[in-house]
PDB file of N, CA and C in Angstrom:
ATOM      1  N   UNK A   1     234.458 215.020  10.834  1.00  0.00           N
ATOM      2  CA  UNK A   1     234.394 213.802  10.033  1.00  0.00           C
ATOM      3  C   UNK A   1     233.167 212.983  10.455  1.00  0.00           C
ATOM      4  N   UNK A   2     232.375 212.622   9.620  1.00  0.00           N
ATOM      5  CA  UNK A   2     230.971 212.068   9.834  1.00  0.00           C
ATOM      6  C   UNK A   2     231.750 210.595  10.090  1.00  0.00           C
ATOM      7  N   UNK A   3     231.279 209.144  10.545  1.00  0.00           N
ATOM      8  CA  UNK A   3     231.553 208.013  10.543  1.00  0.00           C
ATOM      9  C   UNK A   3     230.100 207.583  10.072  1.00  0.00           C
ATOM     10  N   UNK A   4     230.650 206.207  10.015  1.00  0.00           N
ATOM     11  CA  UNK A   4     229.180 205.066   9.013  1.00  0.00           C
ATOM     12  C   UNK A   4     228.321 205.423  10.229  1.00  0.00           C
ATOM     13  N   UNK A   5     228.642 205.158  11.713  1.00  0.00           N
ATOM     14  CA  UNK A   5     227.480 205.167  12.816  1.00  0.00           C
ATOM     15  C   UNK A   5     226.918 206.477  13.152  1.00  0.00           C
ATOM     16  N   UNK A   6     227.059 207.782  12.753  1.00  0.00           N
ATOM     17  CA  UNK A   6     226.927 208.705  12.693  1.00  0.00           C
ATOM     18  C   UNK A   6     225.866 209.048  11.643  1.00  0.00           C
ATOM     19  N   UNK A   7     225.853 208.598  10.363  1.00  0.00           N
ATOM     20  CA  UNK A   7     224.938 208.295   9.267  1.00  0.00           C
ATOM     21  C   UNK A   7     223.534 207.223   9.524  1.00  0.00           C
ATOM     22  N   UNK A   8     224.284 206.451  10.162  1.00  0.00           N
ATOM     23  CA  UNK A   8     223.273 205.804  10.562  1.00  0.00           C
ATOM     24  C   UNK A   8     222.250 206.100  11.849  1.00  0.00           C
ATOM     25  N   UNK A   9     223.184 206.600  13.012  1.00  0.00           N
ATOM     26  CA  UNK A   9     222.395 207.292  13.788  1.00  0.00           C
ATOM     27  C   UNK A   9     221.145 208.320  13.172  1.00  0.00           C
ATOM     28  N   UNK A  10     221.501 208.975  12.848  1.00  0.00           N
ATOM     29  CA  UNK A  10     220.595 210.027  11.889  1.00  0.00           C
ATOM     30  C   UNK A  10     219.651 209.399  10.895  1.00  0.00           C
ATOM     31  N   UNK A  11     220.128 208.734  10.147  1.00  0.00           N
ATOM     32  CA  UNK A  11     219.358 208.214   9.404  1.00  0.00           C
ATOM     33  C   UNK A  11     217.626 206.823  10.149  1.00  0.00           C
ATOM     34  N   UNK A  12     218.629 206.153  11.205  1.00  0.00           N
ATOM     35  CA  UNK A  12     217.444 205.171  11.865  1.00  0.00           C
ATOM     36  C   UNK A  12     216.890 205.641  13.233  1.00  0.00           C
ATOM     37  N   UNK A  13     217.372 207.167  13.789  1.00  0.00           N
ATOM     38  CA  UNK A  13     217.015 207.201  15.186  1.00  0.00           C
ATOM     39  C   UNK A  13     215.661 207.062  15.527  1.00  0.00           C
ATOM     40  N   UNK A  14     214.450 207.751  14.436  1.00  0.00           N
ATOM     41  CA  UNK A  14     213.398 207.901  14.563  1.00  0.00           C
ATOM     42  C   UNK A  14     212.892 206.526  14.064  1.00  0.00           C
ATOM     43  N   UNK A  15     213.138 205.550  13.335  1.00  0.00           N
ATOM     44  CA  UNK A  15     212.816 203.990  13.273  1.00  0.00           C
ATOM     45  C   UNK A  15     212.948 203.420  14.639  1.00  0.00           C
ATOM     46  N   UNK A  16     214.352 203.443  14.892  1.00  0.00           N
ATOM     47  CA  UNK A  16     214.347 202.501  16.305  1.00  0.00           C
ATOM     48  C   UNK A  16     213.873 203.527  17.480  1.00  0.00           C
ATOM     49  N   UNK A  17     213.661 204.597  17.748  1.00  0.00           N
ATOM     50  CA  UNK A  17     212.172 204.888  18.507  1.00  0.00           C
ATOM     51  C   UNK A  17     211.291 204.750  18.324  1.00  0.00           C
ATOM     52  N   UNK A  18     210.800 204.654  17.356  1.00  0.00           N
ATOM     53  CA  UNK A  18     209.483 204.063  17.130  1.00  0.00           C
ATOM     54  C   UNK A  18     208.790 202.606  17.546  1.00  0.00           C
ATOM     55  N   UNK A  19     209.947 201.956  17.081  1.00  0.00           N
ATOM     56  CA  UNK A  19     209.684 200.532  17.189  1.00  0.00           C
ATOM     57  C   UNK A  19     210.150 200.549  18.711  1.00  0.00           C
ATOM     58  N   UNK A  20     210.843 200.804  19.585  1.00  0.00           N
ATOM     59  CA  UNK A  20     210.978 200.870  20.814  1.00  0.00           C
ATOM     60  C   UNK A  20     209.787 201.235  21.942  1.00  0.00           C
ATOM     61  N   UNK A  21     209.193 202.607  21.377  1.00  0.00           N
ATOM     62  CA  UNK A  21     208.265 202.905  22.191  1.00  0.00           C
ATOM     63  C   UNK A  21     207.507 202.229  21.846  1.00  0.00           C
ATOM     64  N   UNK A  22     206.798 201.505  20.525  1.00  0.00           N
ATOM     65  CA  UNK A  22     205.533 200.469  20.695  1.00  0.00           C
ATOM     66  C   UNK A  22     205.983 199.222  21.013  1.00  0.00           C
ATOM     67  N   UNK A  23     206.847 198.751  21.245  1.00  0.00           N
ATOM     68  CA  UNK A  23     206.783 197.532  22.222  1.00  0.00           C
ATOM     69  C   UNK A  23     207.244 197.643  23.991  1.00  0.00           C
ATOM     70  N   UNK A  24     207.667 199.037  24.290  1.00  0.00           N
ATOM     71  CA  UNK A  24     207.891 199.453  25.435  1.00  0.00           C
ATOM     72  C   UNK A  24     207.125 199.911  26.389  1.00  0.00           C
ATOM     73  N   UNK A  25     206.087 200.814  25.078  1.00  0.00           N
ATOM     74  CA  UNK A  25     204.953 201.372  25.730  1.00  0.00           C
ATOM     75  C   UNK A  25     205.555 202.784  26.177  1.00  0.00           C
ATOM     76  N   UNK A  26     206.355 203.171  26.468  1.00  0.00           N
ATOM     77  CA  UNK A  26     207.420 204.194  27.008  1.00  0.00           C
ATOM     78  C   UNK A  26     208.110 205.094  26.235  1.00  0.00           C
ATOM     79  N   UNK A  27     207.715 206.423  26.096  1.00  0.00           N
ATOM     80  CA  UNK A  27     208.804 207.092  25.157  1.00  0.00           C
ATOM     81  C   UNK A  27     210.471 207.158  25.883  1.00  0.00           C
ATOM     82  N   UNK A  28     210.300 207.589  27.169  1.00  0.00           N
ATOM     83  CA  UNK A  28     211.553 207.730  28.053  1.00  0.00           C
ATOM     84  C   UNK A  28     212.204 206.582  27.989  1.00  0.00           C
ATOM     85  N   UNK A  29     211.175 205.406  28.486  1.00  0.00           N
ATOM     86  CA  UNK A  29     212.522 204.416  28.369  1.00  0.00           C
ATOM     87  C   UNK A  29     212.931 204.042  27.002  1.00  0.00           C
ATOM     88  N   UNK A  30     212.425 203.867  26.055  1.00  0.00           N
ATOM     89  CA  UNK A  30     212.400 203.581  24.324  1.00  0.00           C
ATOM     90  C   UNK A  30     213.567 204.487  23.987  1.00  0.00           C
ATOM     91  N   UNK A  31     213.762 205.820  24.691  1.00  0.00           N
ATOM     92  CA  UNK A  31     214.863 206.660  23.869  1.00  0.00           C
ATOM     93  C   UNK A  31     216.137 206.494  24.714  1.00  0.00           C
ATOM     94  N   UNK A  32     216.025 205.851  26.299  1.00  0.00           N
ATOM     95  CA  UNK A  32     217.153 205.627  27.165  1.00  0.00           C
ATOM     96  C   UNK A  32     217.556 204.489  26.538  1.00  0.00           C
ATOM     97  N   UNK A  33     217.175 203.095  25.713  1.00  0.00           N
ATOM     98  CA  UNK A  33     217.210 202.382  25.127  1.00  0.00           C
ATOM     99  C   UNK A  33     218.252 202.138  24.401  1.00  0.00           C
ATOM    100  N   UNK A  34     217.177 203.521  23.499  1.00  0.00           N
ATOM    101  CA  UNK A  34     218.265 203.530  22.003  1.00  0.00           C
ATOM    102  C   UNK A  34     219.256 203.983  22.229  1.00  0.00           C
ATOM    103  N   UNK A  35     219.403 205.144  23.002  1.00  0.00           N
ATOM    104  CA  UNK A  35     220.895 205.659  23.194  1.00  0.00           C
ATOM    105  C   UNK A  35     221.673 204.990  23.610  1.00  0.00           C
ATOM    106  N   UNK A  36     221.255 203.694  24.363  1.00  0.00           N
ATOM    107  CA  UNK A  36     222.195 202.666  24.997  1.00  0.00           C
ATOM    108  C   UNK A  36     222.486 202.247  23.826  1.00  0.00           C
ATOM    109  N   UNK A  37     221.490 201.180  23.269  1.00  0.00           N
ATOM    110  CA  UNK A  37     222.200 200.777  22.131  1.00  0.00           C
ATOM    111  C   UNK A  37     223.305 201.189  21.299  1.00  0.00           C
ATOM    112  N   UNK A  38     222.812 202.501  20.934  1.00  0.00           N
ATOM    113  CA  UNK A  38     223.749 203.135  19.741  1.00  0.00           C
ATOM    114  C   UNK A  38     225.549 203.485  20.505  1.00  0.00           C
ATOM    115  N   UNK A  39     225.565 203.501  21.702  1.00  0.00           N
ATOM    116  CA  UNK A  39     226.446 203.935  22.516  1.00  0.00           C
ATOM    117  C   UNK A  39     227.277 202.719  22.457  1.00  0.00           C
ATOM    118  N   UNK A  40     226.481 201.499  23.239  1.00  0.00           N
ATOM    119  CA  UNK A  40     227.429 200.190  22.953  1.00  0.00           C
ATOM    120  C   UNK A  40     227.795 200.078  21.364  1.00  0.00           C
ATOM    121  N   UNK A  41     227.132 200.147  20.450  1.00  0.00           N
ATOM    122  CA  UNK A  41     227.720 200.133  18.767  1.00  0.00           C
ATOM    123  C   UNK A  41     228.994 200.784  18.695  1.00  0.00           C
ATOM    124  N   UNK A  42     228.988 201.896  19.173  1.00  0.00           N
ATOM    125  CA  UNK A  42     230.145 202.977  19.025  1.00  0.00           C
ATOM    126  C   UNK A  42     231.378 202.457  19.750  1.00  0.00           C
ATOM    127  N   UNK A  43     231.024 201.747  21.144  1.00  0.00           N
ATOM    128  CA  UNK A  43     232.470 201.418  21.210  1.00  0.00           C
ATOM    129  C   UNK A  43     232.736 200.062  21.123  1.00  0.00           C
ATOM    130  N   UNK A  44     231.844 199.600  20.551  1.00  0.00           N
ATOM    131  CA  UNK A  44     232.285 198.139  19.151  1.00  0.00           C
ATOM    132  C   UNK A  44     232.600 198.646  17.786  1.00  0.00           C
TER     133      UNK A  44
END
């Protein structure tokens, strides 16, 4: 079963890396980031 954050994961991962690594400067930390983010979403 897909969920809305699942769609959305997929759909914005490569947006919010993007925009992460150019204000981070950092691909590693920009994608440790996002996964945080998207992780706290999930268990909100």
């Amino acid at each position: 079963m897909v969920t809305a954050l699942d769609e959305i994961f997929r759909a914005e991962w490569g947006r919010v890396l993007a925009g992460l690594v150019g204000v981070l400067g950092d691909f590693d930390l920009a994608e440790d980031a996002a996964q945080e983010a998207f992780t706290i979403a999930a268990d909100h």
